[in-house]
Protein backbone atom coordinates (compact mmCIF):
# COMPACT_ATOMS: atom_id res chain seq x y z
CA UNK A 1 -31.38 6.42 64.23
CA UNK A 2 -31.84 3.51 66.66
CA UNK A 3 -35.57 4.22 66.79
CA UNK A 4 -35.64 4.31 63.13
CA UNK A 5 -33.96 0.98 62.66
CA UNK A 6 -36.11 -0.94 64.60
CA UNK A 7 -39.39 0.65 63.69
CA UNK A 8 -38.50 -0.57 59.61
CA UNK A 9 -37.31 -3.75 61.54
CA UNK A 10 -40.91 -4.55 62.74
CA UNK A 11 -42.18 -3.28 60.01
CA UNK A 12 -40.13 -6.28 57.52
CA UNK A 13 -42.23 -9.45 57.86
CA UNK A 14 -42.83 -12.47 55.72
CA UNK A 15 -45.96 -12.95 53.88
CA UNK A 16 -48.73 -14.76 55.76
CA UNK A 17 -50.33 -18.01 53.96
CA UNK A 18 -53.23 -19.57 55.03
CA UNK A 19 -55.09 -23.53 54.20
CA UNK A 20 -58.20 -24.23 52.79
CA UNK A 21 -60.33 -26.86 53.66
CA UNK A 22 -63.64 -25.84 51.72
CA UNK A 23 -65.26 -24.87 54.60
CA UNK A 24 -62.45 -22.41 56.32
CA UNK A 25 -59.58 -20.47 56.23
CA UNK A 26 -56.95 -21.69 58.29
CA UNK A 27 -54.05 -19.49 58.88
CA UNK A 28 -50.42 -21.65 58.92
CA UNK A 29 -47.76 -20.52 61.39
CA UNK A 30 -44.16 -19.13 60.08
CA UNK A 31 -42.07 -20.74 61.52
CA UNK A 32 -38.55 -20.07 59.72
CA UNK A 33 -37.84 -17.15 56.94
CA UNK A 34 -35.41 -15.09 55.34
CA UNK A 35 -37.42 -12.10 53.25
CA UNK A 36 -36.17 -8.61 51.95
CA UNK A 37 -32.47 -9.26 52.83
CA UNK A 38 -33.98 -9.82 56.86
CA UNK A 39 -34.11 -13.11 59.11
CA UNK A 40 -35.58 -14.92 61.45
CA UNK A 41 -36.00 -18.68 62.72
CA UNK A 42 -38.59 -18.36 65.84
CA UNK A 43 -39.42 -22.22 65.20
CA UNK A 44 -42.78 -21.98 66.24
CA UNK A 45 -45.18 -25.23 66.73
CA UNK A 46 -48.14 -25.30 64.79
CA UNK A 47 -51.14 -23.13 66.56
CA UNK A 48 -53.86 -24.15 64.25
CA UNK A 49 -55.58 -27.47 63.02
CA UNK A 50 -56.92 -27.79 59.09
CA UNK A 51 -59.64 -30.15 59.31
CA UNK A 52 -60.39 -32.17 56.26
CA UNK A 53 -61.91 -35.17 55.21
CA UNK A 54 -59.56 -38.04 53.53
CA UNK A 55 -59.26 -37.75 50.10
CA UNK A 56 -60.57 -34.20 50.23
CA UNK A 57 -58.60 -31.63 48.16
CA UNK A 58 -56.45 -28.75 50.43
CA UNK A 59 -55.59 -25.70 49.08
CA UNK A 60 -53.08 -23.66 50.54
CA UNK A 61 -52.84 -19.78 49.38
CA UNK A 62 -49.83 -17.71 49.65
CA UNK A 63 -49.46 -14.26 49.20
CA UNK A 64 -46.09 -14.43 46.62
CA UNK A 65 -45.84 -16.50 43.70
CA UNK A 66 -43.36 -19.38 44.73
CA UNK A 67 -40.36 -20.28 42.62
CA UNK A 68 -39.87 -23.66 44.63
CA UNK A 69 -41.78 -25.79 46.72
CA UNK A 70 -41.28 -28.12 49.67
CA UNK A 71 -44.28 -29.69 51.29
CA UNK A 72 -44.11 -32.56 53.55
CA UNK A 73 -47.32 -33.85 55.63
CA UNK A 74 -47.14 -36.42 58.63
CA UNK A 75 -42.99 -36.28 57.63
CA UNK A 76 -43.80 -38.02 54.36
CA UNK A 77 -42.97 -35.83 50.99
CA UNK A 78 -45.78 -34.42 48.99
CA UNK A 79 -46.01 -33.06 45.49
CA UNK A 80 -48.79 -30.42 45.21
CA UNK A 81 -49.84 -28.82 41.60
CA UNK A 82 -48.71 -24.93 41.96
CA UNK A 83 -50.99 -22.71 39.92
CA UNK A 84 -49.85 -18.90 40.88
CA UNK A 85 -50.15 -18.51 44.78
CA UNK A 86 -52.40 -21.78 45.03
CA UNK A 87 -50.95 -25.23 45.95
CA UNK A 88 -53.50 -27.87 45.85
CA UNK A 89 -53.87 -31.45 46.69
CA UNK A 90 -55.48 -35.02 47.76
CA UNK A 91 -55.24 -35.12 51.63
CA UNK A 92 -54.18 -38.89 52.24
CA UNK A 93 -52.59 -38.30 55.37
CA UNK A 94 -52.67 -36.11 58.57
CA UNK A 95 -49.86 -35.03 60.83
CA UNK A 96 -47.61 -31.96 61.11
CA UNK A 97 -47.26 -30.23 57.71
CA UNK A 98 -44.32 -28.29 56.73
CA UNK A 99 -44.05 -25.88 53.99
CA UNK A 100 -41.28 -24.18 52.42
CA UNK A 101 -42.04 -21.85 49.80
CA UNK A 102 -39.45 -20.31 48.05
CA UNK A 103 -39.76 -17.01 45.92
CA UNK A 104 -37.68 -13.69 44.29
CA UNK A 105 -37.64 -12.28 47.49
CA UNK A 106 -36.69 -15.29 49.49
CA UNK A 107 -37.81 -18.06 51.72
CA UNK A 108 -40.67 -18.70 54.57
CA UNK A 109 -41.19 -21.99 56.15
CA UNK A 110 -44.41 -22.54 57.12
CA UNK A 111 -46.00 -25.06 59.84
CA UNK A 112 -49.34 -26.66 60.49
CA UNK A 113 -51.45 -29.71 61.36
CA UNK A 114 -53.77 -31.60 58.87
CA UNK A 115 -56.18 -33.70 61.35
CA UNK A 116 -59.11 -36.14 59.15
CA UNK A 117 -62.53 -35.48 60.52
CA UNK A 118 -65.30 -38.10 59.77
């Protein structure tokens, strides 16, 4: 039973989400979620950069339809239009970017850093 209840365990994960410069994909880490009745707060650091070019649009695609957003890039708020998975807008700043996406299911926070390339 043990066995069993950590298999379904690894099994229960949050739904990945991913940025889009344009030109790449560029997976975000999870950093804090609660999903399907399960937790978890690992509080991991970013692992990937999103290149972009200032002023460029970003698109960032989740895999749920989000009831509520939070996004926040270079610790300043930011209000991005929400069309079904898609969040989109105007990179005029870089830094860390945090994400929390809300949906029926529950929550994932979701970290990453927006660098400007020339």
């Amino acid at each position: 039973m043990l066995t069993l209840a950590v298999v379904v365990l690894a099994l229960v994960r949050p739904p990945a989400a991913y940025a889009d410069n344009g030109s790449a994909h560029v997976p975000l880490t999870i950093s804090s979620w609660c999903w399907a009745a399960h937790c978890s707060a690992p509080i991991a650091r970013a692992r990937h950069v999103i290149p972009v070019r200032r002023g460029a649009t970003l698109r960032i695609h989740l895999q749920f339809a989000p009831t509520a957003v939070a996004l926040a890039v270079g610790g300043v708020r930011v209000v991005p239009a929400v069309r079904g998975t898609e969040l989109t807008w105007h990179a005029k700043r870089a830094g860390g970017l945090s994400l929390t996406a809300t949906g029926v299911r529950g929550f994932v926070t979701y970290v990453g850093r927006v660098v400007f390339r020339s």
